[in-house]
N, C-alpha and C. Protein backbone atom coordinates (compact mmCIF):
# COMPACT_ATOMS: atom_id res chain seq x y z
N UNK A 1 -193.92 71.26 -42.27
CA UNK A 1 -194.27 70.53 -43.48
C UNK A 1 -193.24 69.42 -43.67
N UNK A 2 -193.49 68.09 -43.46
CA UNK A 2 -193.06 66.59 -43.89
C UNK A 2 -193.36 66.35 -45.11
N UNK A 3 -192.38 66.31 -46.38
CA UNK A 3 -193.35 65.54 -46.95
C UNK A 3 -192.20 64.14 -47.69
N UNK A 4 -192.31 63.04 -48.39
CA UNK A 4 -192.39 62.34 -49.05
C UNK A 4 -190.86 62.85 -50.11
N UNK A 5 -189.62 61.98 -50.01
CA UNK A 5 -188.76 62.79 -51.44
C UNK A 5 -188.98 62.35 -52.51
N UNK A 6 -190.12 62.07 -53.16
CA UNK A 6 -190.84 62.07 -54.55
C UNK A 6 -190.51 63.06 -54.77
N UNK A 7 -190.40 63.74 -56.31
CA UNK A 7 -190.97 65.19 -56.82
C UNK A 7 -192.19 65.87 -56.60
N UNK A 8 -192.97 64.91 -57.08
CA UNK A 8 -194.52 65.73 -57.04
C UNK A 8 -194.73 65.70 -55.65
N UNK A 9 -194.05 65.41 -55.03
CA UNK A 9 -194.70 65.49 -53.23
C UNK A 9 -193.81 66.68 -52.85
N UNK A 10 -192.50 66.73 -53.32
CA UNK A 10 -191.85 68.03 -52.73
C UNK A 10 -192.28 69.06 -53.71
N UNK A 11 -192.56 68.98 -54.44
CA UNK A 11 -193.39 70.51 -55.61
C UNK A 11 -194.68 70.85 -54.69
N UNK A 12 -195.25 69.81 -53.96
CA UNK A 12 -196.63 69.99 -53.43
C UNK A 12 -196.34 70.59 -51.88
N UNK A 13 -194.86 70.54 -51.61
CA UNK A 13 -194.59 70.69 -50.62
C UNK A 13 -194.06 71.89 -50.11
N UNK A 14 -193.29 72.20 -51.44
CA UNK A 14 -192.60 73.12 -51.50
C UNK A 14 -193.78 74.72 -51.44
N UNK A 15 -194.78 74.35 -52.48
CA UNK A 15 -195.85 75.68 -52.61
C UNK A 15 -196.49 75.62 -51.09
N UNK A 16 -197.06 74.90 -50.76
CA UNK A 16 -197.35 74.61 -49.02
C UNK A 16 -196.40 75.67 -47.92
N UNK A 17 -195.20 75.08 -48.32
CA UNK A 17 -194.37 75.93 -47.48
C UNK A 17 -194.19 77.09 -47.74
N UNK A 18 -193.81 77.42 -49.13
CA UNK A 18 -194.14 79.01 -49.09
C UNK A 18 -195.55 79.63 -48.88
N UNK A 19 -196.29 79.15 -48.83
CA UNK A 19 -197.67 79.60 -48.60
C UNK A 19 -197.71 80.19 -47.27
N UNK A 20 -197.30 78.79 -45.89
CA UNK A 20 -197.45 79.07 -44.69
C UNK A 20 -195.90 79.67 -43.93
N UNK A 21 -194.86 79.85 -45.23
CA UNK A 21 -193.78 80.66 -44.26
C UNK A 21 -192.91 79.55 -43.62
N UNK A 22 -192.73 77.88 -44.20
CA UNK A 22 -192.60 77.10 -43.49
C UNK A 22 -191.41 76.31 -44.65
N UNK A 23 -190.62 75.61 -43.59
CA UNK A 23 -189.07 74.94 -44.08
C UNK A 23 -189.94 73.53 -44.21
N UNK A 24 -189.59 72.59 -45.58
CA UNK A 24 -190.01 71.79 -45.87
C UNK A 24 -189.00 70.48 -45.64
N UNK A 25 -189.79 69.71 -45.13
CA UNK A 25 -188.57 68.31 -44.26
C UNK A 25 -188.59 67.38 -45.36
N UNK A 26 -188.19 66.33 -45.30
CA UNK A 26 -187.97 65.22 -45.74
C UNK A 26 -188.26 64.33 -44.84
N UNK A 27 -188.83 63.25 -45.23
CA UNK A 27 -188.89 61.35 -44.83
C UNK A 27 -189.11 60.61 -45.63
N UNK A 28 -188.29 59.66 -45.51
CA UNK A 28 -188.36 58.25 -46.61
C UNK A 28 -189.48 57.58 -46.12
N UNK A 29 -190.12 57.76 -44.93
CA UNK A 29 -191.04 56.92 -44.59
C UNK A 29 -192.23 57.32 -45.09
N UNK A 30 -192.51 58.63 -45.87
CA UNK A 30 -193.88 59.02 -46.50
C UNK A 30 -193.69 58.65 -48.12
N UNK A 31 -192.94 58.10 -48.40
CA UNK A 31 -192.73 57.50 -49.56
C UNK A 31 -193.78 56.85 -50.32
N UNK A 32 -194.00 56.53 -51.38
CA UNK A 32 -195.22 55.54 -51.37
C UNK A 32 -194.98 54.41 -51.74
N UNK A 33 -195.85 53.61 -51.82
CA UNK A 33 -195.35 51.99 -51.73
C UNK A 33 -194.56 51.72 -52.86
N UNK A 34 -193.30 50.73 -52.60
CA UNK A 34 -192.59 50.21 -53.69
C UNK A 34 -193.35 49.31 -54.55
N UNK A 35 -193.59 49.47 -55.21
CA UNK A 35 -194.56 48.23 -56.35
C UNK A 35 -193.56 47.63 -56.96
N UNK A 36 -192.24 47.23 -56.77
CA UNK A 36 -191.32 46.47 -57.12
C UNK A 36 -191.22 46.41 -58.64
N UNK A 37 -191.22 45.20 -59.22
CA UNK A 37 -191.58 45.16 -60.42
C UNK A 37 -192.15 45.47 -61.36
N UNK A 38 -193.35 45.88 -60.34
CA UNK A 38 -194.99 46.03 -61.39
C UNK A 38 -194.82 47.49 -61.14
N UNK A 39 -193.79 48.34 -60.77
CA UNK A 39 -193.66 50.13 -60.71
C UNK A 39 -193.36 50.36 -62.31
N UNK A 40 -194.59 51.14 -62.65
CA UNK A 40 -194.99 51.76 -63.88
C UNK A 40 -195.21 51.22 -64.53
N UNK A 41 -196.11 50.01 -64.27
CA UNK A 41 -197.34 48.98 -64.92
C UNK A 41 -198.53 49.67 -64.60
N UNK A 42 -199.52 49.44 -66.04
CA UNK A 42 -200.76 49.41 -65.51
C UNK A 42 -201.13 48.28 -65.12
N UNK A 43 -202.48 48.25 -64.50
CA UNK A 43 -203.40 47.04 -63.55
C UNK A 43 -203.08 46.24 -64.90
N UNK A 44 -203.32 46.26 -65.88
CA UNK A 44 -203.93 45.81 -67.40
C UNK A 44 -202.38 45.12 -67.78
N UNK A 45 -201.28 45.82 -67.89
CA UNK A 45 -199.75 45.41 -67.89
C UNK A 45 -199.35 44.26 -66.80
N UNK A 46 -199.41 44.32 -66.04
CA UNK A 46 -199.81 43.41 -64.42
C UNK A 46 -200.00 42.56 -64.88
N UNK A 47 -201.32 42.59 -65.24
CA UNK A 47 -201.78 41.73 -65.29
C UNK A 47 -201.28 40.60 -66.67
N UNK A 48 -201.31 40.84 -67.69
CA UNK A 48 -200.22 40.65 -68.89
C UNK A 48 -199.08 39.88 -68.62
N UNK A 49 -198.33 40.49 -67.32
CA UNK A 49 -196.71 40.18 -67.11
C UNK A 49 -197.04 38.62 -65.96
N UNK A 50 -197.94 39.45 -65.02
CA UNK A 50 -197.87 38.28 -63.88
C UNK A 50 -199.08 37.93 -63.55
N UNK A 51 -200.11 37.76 -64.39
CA UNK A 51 -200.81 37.00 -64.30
C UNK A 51 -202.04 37.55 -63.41
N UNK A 52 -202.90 37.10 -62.20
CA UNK A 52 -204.24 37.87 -61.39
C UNK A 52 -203.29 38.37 -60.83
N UNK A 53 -201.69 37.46 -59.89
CA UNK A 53 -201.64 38.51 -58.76
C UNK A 53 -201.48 39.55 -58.44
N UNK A 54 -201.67 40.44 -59.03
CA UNK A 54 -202.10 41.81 -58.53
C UNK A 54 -203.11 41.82 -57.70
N UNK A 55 -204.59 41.28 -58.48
CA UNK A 55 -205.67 40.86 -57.40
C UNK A 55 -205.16 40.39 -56.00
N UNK A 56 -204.42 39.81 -55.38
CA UNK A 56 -203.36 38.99 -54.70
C UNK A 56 -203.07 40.42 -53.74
N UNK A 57 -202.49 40.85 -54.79
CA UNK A 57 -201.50 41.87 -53.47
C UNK A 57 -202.33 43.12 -53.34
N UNK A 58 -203.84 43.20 -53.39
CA UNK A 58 -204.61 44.31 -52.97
C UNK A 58 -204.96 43.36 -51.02
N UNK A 59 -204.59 42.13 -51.04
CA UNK A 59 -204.16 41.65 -49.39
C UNK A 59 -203.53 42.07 -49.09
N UNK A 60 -203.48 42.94 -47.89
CA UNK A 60 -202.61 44.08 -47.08
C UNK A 60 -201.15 43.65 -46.78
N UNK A 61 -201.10 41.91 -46.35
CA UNK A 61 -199.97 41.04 -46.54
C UNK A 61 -199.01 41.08 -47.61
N UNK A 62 -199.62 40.52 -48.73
CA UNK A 62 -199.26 40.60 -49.89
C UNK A 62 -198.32 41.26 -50.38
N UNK A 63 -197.01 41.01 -50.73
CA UNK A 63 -196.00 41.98 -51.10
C UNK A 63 -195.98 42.15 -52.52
N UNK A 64 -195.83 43.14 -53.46
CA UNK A 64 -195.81 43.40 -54.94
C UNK A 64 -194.32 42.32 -55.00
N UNK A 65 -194.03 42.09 -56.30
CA UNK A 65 -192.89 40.72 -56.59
C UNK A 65 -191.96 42.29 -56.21
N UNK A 66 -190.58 42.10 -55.37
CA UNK A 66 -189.79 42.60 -54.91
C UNK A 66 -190.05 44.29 -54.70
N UNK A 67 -191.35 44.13 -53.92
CA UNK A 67 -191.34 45.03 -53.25
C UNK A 67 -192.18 45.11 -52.20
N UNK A 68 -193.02 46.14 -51.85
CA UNK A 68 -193.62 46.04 -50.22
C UNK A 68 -195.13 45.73 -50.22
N UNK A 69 -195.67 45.43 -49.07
CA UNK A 69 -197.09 45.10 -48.68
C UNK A 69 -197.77 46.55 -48.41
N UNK A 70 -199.28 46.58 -48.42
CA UNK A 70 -199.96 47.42 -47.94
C UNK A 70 -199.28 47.52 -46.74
N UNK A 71 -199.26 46.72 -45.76
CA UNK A 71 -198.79 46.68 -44.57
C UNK A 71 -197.36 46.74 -43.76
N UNK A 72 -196.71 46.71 -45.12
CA UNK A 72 -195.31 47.68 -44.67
C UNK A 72 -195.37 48.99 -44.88
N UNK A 73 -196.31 49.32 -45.75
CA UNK A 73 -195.93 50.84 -45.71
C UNK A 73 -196.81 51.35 -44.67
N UNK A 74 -198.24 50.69 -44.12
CA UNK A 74 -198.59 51.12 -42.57
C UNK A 74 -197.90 51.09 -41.36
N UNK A 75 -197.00 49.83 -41.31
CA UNK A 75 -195.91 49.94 -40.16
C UNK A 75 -195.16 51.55 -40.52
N UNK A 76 -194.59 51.74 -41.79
CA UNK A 76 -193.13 51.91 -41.91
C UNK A 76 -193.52 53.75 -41.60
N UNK A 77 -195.44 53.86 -41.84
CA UNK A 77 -196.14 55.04 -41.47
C UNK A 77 -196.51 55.46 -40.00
N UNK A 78 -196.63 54.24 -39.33
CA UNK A 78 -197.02 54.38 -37.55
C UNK A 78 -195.55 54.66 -37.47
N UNK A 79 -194.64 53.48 -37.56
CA UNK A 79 -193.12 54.44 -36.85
C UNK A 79 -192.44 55.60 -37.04
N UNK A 80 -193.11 56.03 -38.00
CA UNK A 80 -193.11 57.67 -38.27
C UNK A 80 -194.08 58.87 -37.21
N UNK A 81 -195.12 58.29 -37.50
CA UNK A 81 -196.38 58.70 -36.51
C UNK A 81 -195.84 58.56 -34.91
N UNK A 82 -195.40 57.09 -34.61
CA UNK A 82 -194.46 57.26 -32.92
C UNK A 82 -193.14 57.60 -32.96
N UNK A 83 -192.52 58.49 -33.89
CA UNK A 83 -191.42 59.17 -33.65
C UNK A 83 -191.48 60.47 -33.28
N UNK A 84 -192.76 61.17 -34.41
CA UNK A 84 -193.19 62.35 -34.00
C UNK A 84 -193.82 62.55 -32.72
N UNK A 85 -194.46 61.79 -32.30
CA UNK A 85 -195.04 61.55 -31.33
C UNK A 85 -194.03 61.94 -29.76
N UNK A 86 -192.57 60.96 -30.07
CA UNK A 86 -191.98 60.92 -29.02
C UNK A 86 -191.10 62.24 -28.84
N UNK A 87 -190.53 62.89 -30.48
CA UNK A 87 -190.76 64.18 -30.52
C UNK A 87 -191.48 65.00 -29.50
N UNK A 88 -192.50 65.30 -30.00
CA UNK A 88 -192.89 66.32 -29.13
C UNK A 88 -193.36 66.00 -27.72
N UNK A 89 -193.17 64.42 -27.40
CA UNK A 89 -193.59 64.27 -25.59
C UNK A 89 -191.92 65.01 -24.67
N UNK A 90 -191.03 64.32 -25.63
CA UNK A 90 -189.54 64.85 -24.96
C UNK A 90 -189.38 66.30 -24.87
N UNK A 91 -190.29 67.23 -25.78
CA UNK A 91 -189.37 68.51 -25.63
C UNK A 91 -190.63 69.27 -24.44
N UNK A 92 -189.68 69.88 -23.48
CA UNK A 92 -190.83 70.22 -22.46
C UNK A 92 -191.62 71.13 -22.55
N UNK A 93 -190.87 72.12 -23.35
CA UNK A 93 -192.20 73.39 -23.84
C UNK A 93 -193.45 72.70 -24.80
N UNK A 94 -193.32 71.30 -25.29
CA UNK A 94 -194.70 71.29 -26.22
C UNK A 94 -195.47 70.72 -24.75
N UNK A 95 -195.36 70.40 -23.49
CA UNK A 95 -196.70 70.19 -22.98
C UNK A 95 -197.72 70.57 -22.97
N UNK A 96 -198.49 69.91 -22.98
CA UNK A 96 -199.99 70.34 -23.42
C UNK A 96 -200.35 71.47 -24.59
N UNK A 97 -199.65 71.35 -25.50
CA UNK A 97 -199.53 72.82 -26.28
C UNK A 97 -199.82 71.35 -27.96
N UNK A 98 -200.57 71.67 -28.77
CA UNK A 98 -200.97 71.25 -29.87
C UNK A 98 -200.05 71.74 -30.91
N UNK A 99 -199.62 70.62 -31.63
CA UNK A 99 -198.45 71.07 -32.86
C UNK A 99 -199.42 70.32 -34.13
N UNK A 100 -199.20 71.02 -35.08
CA UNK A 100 -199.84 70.88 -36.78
C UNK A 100 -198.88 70.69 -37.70
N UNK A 101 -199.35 69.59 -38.06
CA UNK A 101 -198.00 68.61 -39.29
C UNK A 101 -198.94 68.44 -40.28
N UNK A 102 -198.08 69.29 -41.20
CA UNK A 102 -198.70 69.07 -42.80
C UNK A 102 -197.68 68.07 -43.34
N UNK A 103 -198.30 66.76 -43.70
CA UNK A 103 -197.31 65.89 -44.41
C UNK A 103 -198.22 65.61 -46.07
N UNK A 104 -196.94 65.69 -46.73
CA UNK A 104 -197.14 65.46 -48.02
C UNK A 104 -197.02 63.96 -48.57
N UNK A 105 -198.06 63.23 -49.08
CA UNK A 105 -197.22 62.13 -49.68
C UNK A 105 -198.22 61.79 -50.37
N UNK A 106 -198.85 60.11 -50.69
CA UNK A 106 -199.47 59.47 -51.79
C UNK A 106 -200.15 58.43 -51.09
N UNK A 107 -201.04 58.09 -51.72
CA UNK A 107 -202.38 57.49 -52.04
C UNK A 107 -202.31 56.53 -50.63
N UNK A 108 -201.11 55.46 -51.61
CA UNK A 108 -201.14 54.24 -50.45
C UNK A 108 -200.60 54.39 -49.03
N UNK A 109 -199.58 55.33 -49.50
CA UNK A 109 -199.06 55.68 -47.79
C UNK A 109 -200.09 56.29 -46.92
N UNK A 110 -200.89 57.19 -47.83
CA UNK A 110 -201.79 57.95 -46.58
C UNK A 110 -202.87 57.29 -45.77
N UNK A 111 -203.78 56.15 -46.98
CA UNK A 111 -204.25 55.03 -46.15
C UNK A 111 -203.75 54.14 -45.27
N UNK A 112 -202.15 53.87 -45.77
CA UNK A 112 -202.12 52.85 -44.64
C UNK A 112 -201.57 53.28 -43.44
N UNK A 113 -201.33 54.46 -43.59
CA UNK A 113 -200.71 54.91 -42.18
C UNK A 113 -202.20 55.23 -41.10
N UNK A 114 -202.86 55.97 -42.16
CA UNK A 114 -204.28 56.44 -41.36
C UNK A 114 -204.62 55.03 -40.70
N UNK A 115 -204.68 53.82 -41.72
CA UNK A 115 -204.92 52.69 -40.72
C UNK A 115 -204.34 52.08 -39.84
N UNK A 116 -203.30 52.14 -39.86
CA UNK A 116 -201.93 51.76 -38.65
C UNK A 116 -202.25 52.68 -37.77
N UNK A 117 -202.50 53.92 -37.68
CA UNK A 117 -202.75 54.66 -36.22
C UNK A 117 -204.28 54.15 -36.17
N UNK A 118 -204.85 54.60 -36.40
CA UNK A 118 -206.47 54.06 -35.92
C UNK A 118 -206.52 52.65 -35.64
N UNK A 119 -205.75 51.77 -35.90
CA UNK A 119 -205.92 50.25 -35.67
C UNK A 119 -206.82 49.52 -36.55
N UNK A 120 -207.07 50.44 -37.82
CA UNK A 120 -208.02 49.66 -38.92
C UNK A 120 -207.40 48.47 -39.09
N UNK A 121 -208.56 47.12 -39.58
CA UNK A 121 -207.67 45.79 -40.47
C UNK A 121 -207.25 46.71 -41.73
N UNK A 122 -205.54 46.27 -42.01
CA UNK A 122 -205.18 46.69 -43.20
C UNK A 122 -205.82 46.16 -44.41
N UNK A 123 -206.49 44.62 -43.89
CA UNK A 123 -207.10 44.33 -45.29
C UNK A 123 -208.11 44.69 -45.86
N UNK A 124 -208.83 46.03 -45.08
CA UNK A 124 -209.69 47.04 -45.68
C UNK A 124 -209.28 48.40 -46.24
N UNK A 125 -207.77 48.60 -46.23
CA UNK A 125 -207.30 49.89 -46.59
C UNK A 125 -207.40 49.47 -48.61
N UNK A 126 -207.90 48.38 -49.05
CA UNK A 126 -208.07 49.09 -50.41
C UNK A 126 -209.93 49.68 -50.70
N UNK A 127 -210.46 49.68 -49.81
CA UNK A 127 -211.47 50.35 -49.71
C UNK A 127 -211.81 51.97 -49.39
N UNK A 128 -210.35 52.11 -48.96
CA UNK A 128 -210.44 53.53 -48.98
C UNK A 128 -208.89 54.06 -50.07
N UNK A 129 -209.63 55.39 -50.52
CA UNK A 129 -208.89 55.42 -51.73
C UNK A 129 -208.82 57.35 -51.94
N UNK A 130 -207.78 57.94 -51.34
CA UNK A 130 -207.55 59.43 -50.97
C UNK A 130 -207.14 60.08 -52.22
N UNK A 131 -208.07 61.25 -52.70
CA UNK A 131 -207.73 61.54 -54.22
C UNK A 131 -206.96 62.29 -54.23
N UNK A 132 -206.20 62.48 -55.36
CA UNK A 132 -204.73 63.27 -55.98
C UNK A 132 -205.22 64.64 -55.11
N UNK A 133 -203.74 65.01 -54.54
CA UNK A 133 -204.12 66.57 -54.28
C UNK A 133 -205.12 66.91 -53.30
N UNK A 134 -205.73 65.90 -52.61
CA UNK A 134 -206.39 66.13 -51.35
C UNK A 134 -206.24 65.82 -50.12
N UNK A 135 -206.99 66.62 -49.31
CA UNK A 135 -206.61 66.70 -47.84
C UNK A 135 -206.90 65.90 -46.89
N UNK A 136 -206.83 65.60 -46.11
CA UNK A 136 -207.05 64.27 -45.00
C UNK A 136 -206.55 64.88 -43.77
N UNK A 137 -207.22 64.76 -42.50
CA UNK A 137 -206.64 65.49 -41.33
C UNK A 137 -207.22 64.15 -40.47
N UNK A 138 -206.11 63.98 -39.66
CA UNK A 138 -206.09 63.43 -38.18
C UNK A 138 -205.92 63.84 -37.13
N UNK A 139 -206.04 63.69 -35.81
CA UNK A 139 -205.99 64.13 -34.83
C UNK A 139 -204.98 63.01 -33.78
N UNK A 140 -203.90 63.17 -33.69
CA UNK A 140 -202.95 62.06 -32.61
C UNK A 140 -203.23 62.61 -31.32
N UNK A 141 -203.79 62.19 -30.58
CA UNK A 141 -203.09 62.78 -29.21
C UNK A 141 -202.17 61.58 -28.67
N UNK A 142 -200.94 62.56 -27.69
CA UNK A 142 -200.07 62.38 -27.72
C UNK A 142 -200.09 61.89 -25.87
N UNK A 143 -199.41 60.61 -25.42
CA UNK A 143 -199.25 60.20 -24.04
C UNK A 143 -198.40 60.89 -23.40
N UNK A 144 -198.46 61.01 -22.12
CA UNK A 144 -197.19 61.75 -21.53
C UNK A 144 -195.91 61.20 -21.61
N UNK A 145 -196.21 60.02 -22.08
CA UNK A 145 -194.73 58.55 -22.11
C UNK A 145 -194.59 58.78 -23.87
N UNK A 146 -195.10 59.38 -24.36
CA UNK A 146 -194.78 59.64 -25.59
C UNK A 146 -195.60 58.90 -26.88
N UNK A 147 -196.13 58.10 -26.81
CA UNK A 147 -196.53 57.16 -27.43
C UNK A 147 -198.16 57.49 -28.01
N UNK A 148 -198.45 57.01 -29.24
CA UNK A 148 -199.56 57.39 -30.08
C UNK A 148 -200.62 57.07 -28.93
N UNK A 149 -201.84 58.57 -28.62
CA UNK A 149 -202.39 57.92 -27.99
C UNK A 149 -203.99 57.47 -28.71
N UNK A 150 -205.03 58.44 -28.25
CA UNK A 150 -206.59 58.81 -29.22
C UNK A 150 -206.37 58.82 -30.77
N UNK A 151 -206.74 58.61 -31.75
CA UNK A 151 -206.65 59.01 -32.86
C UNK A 151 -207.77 59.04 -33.47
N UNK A 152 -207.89 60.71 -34.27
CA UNK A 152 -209.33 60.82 -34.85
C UNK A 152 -209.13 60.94 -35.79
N UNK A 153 -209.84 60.50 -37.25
CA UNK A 153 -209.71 60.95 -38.52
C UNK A 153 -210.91 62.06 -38.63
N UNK A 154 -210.68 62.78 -38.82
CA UNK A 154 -212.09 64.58 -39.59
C UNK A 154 -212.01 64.50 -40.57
N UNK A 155 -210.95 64.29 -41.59
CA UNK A 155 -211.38 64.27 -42.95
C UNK A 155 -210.62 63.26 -43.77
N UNK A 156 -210.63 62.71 -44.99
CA UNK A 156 -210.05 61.60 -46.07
C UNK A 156 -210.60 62.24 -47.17
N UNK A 157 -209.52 62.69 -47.96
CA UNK A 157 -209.59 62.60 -49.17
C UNK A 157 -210.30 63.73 -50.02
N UNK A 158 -210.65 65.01 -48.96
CA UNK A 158 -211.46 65.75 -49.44
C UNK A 158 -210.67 66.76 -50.49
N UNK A 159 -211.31 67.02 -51.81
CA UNK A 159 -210.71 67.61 -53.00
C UNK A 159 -210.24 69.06 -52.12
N UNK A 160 -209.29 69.63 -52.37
CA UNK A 160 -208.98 70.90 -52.36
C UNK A 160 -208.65 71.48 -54.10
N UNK A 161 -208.84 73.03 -53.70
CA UNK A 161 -208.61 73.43 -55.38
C UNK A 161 -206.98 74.26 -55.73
């Protein structure tokens, strides 16, 4: 279990792990996006303070005023995705042997990473939209050189109770 050092991601992480018997990690890279300025604005406040661009920075480019793009937090999610990756190509007992990563985190990170491995345009990740508290499963397979290889999405966003 990876998850996110938010609170509500390690509370979500923490019951997870005791559930499955499992030590709960940390990464800054499941973080969720910095919204810079506009962090703990509503759309409606946003909009008030700075005007449409908000509309603006739903472009995957687009950085919130001093903080990140859709598309940094998909990079900053694939180099997470090819670390694990190179993880388990280096250690020789995982050959050919399938490992299961429960990662915990939020909304925007989970889209844009899902789109950074699949090779989606990021400027469609505000079209997909993963609800509070639900599950999403991918499938990486992994190169013998280590590197992200197939990637399947099975599920986005499906409610769990």
């Amino acid at each position: 279990v990876i998850a996110s050092p938010m609170v509500r991601t390690q509370e979500t992480a923490a019951a997870l792990g005791r559930r499955l018997g499992l030590h709960v990690e940390t990464d800054e890279r499941l973080k969720e996006i910095d919204f810079g300025t506009w962090e703990g604005l509503t759309p409606e406040e946003t909009i008030e303070r700075d005007g449409r661009q908000i509309l603006l920075w739903q472009d995957a480019s687009v950085r919130a005023p001093e903080g990140e793009s859709i598309a940094d937090v998909g990079a900053r999610g694939l180099a997470w995705v090819q670390d694990l990756a190179r993880a388990h190509a280096a250690d020789p007992a995982s050959e050919h042997t399938a490992v299961s990563i429960a990662a915990v985190s939020h909304a925007v990170a989970i889209k844009a990473t899902i789109g950074a491995v699949m090779g989606f345009p990021l400027e469609r990740a505000s079209r997909v939209w993963p609800l509070p508290a639900s599950l999403s499963i991918v499938q990486v397979r992994v190169t013998p050189q280590g590197e992200v290889g197939d990637a399947h999405v099975f599920c986005l966003g499906a409610p769990v109770d």
